[in-house]
N, C-alpha and C. Protein backbone atom coordinates (compact mmCIF):
# COMPACT_ATOMS: atom_id res chain seq x y z
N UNK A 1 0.82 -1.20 0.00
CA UNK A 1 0.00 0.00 0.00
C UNK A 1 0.87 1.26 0.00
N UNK A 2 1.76 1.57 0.83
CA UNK A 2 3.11 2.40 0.60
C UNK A 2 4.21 1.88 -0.52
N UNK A 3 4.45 1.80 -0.99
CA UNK A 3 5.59 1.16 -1.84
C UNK A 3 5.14 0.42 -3.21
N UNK A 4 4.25 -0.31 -3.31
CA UNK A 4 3.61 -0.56 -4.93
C UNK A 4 2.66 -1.52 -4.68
N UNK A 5 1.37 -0.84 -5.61
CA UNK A 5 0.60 -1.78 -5.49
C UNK A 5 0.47 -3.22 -6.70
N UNK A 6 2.03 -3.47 -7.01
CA UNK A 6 1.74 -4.77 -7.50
C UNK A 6 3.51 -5.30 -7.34
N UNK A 7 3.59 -6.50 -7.30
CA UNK A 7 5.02 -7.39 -7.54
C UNK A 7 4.59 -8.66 -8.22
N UNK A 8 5.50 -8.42 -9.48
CA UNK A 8 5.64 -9.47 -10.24
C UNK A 8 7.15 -9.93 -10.79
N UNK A 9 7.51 -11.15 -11.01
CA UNK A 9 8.60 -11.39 -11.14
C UNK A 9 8.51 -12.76 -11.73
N UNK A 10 9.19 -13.20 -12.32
CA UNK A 10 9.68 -14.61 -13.03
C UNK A 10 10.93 -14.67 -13.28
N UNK A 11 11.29 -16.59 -13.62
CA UNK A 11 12.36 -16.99 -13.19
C UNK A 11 12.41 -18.32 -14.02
N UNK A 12 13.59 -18.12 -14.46
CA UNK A 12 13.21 -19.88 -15.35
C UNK A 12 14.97 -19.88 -15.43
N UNK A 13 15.41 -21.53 -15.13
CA UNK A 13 16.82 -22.09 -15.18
C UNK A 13 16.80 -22.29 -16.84
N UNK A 14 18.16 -21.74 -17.43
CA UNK A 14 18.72 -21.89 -18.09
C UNK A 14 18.34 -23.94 -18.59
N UNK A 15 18.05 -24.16 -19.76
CA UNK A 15 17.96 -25.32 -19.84
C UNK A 15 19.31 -26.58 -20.38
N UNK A 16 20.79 -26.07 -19.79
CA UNK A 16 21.31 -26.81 -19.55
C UNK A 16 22.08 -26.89 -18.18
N UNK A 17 21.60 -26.01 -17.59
CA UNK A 17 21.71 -26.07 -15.82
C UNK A 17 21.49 -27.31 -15.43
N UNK A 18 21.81 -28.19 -15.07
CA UNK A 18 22.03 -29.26 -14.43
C UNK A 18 21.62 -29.43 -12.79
N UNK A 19 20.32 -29.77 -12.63
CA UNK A 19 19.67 -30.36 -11.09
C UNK A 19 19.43 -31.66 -10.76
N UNK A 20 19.90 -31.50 -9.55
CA UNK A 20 19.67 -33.01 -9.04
C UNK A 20 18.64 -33.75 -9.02
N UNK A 21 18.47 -35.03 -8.80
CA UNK A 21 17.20 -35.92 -9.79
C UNK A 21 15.99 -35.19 -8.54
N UNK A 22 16.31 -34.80 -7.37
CA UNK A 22 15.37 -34.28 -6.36
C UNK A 22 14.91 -32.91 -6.66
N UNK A 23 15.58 -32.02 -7.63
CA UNK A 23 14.86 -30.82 -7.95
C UNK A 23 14.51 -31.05 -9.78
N UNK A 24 14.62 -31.85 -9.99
CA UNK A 24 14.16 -31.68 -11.51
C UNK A 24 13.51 -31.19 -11.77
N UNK A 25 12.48 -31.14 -11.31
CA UNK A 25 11.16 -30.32 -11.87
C UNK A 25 10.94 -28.79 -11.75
N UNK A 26 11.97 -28.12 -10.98
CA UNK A 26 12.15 -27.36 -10.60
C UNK A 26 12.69 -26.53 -11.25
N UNK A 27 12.32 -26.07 -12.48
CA UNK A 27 13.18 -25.52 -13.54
C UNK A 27 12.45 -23.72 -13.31
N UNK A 28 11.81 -23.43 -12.96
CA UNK A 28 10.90 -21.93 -13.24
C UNK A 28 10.42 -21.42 -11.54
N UNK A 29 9.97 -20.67 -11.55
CA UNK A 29 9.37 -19.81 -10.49
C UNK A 29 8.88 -18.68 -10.80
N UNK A 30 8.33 -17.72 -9.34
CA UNK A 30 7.86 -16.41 -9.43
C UNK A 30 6.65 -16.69 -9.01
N UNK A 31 6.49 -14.77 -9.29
CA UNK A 31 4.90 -14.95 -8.14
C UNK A 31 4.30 -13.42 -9.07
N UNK A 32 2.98 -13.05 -8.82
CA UNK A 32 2.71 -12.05 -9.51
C UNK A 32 1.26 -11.32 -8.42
N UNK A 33 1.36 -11.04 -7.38
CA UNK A 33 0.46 -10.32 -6.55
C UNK A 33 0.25 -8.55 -6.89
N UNK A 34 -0.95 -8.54 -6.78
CA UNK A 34 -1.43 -7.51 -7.68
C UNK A 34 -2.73 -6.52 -6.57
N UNK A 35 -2.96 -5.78 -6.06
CA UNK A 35 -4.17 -5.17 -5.58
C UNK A 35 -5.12 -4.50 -6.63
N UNK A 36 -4.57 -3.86 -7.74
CA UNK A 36 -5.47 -4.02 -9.01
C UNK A 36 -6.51 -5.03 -9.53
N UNK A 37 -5.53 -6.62 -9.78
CA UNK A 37 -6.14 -7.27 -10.02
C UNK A 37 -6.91 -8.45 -8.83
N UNK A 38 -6.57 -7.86 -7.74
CA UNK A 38 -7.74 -8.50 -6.85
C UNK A 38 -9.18 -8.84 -7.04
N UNK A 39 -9.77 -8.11 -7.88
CA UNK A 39 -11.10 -8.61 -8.04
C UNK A 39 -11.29 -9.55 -9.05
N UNK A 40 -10.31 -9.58 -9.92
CA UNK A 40 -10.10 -10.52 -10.99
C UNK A 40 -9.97 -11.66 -10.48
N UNK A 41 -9.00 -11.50 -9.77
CA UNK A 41 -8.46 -13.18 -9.06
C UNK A 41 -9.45 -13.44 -8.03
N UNK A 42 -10.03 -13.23 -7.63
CA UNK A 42 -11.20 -13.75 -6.58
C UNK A 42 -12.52 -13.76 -7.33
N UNK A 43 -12.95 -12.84 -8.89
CA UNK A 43 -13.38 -13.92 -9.91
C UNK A 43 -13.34 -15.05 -10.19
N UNK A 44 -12.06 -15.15 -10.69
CA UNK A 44 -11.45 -16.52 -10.83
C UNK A 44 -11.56 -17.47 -9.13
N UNK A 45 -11.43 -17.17 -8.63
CA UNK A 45 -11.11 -18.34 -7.45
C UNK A 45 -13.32 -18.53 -6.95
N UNK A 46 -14.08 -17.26 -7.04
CA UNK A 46 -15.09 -17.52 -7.25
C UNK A 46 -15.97 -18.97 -8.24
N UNK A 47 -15.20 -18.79 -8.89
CA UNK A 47 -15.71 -19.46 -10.14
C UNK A 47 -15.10 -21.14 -9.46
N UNK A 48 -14.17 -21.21 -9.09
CA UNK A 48 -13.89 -22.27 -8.45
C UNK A 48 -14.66 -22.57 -7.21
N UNK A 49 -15.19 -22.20 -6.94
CA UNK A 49 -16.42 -22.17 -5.64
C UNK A 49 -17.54 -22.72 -6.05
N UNK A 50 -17.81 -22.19 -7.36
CA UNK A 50 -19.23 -22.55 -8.25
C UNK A 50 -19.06 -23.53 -8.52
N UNK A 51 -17.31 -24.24 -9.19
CA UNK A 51 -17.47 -25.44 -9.39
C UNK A 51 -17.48 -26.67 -8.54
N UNK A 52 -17.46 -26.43 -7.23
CA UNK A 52 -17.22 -26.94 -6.14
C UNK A 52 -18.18 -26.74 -5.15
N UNK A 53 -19.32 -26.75 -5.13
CA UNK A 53 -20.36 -25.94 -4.64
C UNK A 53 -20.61 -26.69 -3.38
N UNK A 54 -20.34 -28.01 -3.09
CA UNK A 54 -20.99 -28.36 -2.04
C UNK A 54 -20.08 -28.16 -0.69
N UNK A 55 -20.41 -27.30 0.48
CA UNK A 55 -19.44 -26.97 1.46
C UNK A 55 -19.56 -28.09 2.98
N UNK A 56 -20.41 -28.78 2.33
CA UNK A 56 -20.37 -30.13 3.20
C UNK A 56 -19.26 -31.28 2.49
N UNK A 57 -18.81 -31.34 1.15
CA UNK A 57 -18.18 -31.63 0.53
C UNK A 57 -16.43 -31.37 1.20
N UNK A 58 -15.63 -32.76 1.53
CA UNK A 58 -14.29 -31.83 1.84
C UNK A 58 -13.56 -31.51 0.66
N UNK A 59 -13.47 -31.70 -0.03
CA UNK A 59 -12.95 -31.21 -1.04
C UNK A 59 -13.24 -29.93 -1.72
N UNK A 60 -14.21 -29.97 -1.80
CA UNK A 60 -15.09 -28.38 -2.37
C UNK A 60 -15.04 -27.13 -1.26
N UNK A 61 -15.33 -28.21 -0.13
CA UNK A 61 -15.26 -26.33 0.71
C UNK A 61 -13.66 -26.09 1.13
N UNK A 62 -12.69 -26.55 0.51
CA UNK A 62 -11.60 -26.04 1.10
C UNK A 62 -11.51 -24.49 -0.02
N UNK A 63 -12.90 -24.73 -1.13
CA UNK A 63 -12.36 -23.52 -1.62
C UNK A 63 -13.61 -22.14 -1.05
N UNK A 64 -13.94 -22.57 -0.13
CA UNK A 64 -14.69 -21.30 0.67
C UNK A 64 -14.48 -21.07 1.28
N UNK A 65 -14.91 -19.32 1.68
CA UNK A 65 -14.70 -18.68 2.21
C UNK A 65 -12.93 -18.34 2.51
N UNK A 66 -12.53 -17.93 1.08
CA UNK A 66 -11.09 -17.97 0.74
C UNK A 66 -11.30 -16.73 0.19
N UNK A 67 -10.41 -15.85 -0.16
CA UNK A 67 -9.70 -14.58 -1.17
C UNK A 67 -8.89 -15.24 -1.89
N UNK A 68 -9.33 -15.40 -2.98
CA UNK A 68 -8.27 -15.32 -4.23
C UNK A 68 -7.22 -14.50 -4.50
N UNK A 69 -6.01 -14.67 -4.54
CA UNK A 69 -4.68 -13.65 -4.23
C UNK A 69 -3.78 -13.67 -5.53
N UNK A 70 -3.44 -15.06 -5.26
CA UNK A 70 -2.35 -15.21 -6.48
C UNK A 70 -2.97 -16.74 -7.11
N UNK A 71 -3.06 -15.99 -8.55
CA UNK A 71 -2.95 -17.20 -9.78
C UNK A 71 -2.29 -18.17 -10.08
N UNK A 72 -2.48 -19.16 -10.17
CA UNK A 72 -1.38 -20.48 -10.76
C UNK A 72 -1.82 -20.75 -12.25
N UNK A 73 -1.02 -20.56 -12.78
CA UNK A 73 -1.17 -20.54 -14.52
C UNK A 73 -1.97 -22.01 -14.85
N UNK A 74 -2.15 -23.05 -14.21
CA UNK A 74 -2.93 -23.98 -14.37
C UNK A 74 -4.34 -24.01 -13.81
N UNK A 75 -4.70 -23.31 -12.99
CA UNK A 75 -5.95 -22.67 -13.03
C UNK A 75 -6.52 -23.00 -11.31
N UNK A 76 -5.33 -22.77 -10.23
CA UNK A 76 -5.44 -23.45 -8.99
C UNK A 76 -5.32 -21.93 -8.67
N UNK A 77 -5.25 -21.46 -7.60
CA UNK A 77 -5.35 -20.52 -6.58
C UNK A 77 -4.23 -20.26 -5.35
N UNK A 78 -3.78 -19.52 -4.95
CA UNK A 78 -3.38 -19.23 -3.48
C UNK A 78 -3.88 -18.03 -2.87
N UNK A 79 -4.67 -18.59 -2.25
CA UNK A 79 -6.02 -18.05 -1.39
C UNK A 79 -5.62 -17.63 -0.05
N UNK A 80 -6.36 -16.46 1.11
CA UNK A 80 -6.36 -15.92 1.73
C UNK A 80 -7.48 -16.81 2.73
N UNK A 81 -7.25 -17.68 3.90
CA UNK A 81 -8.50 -17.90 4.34
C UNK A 81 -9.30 -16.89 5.06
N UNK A 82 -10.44 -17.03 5.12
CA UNK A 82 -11.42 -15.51 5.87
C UNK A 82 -12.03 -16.38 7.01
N UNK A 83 -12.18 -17.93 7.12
CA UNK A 83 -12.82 -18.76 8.32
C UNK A 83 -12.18 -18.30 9.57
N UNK A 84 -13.23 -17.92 10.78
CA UNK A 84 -12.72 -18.25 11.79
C UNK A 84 -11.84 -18.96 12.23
N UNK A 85 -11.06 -18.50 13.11
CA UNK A 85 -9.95 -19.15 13.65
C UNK A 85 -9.25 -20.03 12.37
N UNK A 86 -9.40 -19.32 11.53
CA UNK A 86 -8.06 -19.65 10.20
C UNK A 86 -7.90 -18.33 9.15
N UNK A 87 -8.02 -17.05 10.15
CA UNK A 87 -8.15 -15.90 9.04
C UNK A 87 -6.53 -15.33 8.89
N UNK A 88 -6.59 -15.15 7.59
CA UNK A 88 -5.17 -14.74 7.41
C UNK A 88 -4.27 -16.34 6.52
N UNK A 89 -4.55 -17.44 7.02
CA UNK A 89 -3.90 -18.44 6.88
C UNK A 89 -3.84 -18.34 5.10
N UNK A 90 -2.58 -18.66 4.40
CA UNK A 90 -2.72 -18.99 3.18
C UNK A 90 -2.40 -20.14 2.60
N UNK A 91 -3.67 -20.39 1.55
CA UNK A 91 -3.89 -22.07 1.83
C UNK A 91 -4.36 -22.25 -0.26
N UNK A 92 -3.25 -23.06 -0.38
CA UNK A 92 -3.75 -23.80 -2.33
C UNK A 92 -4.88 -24.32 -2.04
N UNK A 93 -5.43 -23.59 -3.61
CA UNK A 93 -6.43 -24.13 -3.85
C UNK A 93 -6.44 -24.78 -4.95
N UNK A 94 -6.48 -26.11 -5.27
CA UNK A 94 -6.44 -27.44 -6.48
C UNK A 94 -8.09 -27.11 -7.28
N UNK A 95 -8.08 -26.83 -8.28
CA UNK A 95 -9.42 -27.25 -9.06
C UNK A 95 -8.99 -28.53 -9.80
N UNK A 96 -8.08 -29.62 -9.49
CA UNK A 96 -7.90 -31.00 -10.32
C UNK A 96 -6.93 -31.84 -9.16
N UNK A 97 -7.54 -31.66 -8.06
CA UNK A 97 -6.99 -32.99 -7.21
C UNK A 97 -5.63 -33.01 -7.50
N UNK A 98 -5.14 -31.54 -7.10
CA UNK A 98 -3.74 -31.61 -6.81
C UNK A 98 -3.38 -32.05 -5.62
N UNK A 99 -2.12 -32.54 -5.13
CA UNK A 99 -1.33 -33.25 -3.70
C UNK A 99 -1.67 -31.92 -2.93
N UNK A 100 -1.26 -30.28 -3.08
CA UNK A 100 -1.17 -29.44 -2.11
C UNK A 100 -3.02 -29.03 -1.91
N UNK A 101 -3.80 -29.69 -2.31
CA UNK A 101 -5.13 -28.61 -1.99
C UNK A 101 -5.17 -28.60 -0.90
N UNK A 102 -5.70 -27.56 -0.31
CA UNK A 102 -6.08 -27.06 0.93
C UNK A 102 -4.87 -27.32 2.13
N UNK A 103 -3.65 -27.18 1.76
CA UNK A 103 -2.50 -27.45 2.21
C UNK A 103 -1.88 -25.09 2.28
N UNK A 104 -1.78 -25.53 3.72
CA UNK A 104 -1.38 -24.31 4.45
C UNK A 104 -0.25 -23.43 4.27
N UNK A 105 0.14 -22.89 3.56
CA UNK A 105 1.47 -22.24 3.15
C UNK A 105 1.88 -21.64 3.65
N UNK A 106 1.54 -20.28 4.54
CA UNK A 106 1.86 -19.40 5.70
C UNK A 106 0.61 -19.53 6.79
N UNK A 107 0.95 -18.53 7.96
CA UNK A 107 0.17 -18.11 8.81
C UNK A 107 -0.44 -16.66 8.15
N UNK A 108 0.11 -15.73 7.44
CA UNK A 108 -0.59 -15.16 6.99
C UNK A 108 0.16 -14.67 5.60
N UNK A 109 0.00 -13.19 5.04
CA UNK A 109 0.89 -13.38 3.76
C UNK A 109 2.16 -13.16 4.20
N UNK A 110 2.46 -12.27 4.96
CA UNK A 110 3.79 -11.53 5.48
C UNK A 110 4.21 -13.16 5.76
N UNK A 111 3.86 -13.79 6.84
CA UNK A 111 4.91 -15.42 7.12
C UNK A 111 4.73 -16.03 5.67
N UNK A 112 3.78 -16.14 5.05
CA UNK A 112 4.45 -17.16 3.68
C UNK A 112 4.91 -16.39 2.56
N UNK A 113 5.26 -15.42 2.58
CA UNK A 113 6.19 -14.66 1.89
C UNK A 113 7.61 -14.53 2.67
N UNK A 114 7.97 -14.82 3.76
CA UNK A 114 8.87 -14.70 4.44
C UNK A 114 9.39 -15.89 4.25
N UNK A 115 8.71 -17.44 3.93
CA UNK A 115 8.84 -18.87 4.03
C UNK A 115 9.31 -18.71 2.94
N UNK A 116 8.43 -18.08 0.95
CA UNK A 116 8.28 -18.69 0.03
C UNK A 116 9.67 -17.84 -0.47
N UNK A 117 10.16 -16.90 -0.34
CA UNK A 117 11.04 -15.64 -0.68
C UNK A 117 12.47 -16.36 -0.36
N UNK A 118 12.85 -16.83 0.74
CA UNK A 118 14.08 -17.54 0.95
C UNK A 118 14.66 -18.76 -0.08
N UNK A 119 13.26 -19.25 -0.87
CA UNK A 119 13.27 -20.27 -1.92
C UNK A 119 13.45 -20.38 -3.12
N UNK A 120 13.12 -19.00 -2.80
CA UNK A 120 13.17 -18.47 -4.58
C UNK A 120 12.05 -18.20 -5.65
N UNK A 121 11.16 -18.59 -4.75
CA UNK A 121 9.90 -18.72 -4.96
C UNK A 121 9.06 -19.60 -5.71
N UNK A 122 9.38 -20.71 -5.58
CA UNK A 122 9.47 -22.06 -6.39
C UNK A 122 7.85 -22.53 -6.71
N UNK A 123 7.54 -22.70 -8.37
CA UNK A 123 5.82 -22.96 -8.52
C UNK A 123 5.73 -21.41 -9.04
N UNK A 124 3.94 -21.50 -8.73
CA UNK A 124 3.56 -21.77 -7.27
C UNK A 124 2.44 -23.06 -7.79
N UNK A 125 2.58 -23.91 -8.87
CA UNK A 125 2.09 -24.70 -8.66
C UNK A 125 2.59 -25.70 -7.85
N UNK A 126 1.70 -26.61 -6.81
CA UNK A 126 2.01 -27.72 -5.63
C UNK A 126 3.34 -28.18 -5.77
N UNK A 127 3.30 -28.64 -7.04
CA UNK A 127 4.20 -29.70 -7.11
C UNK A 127 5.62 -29.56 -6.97
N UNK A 128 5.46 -27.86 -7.20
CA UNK A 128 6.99 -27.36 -6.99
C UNK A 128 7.24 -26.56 -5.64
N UNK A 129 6.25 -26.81 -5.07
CA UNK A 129 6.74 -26.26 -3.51
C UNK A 129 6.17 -27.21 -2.41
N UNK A 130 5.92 -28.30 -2.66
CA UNK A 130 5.72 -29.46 -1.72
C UNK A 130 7.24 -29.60 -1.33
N UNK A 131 7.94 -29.98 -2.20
CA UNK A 131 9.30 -30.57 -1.39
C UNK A 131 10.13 -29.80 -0.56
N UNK A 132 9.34 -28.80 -0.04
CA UNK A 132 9.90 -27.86 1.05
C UNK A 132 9.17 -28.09 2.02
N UNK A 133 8.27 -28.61 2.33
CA UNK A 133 7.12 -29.12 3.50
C UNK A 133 7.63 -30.80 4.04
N UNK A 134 7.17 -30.65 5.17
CA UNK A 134 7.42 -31.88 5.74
C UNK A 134 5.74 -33.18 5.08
N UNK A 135 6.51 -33.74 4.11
CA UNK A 135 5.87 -34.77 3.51
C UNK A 135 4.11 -33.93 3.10
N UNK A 136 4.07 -32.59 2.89
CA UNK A 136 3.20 -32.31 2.88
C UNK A 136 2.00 -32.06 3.66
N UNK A 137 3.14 -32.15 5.16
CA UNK A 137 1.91 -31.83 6.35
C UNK A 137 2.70 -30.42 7.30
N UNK A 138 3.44 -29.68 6.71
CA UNK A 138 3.74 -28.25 7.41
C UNK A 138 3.48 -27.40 6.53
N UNK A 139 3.70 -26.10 6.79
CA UNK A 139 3.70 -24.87 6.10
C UNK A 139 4.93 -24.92 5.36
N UNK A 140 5.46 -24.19 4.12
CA UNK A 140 6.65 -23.96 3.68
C UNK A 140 8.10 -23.60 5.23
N UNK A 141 9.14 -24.74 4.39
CA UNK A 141 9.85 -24.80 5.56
C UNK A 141 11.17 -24.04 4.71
N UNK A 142 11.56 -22.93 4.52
CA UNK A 142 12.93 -22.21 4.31
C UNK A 142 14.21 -22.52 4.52
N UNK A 143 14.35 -23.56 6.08
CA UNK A 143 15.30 -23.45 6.99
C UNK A 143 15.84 -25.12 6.72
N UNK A 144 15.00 -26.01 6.22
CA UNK A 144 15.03 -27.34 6.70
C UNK A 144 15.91 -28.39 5.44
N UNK A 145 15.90 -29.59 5.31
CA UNK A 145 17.59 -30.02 4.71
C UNK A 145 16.98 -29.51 3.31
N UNK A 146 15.70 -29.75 2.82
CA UNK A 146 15.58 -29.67 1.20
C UNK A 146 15.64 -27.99 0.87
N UNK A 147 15.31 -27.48 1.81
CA UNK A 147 15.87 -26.01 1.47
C UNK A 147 17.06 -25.55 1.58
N UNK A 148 17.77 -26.47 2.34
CA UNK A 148 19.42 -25.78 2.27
C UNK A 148 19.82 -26.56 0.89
N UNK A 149 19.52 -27.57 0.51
CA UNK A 149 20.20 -28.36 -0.17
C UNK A 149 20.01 -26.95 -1.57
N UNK A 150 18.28 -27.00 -1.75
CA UNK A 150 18.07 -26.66 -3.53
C UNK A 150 19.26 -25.14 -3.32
N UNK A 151 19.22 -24.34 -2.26
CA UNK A 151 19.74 -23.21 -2.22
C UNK A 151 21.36 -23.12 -2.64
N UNK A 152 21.86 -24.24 -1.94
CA UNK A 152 23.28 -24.96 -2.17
C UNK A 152 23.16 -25.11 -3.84
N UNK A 153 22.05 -25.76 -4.28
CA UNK A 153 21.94 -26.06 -5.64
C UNK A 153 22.42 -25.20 -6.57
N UNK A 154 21.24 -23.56 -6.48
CA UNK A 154 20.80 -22.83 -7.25
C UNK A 154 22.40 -21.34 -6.74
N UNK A 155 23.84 -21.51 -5.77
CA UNK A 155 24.22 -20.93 -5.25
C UNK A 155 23.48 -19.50 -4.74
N UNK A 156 22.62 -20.02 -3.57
CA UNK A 156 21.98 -18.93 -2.79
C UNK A 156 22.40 -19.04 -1.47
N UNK A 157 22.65 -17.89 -0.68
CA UNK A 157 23.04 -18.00 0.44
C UNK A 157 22.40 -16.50 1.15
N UNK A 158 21.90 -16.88 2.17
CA UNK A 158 20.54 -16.00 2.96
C UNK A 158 21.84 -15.48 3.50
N UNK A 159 21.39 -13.70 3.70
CA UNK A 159 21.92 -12.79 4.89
C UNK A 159 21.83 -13.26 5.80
N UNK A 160 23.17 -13.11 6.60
CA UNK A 160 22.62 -13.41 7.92
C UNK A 160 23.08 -11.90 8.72
């Protein structure tokens, strides 16, 4: 709100960069958060609500009562939760039975931008920021062996 109301950025490895068989997939990143296009993207993440309509459903209501934030070029979400006693939390949203749906990424944006930023910002589809989570049951982990390792990988080394 002071400083800009949008950050966008992308990132793609050179395609004879050479990664270990544990980051292969890991060739691209970036993120593109926007307060302009906020109403767009919670269009879009709307529309994923519609298709998911039943909130007795677990699968479907992990996409309610969410803010649509940031886009995944495959047509998934990273959503803002608005539920009680989970407000603030930011949580993927899968429209195709991805591994991360409804899988917790920060406590709010400031912590999973603080988690996803040390990484490089890897995705943000699932598949490329699961292997920073513990088997897919923590929040993005920055600090832990698969994040020192890819960082070691990609020669990144955090201020200290």
């Amino acid at each position: 709100m002071e400083c800009s109301r949008s950050v966008d950025f992308r990132w793609q490895l050179p395609r004879d960069f050479l990664l270990p068989e544990q980051f292969r997939e890991l060739f691209c990143g970036g993120f593109s958060l926007s307060l302009e296009a906020l109403p767009e993207h919670e269009r879009g993440r709307f529309s994923g609500e519609q298709t998911f309509p039943d909130p007795n459903d677990p699968y479907d209501v992990v996409w309610h009562q969410k803010l649509g934030v940031i886009p995944v070029m495959n047509g998934d979400y990273l959503g803002i939760d608005l539920r009680a006693g989970h407000q603030g939390e930011i949580v993927y949203l899968s429209h195709d039975d991805g591994s991360g749906h409804g899988h917790v990424l920060g406590a709010d944006l400031i912590d999973f931008l603080r988690r996803w930023t040390p990484l490089g910002c890897p995705g943000p589809e699932d598949w490329q920021w699961l292997p920073f989570t513990s088997n897919g049951t923590t929040m993005l982990d920055p600090d832990g062996e698969t994040a020192r390792a890819w960082r070691e990988t990609l020669g990144l080394e955090l201020p200290t």
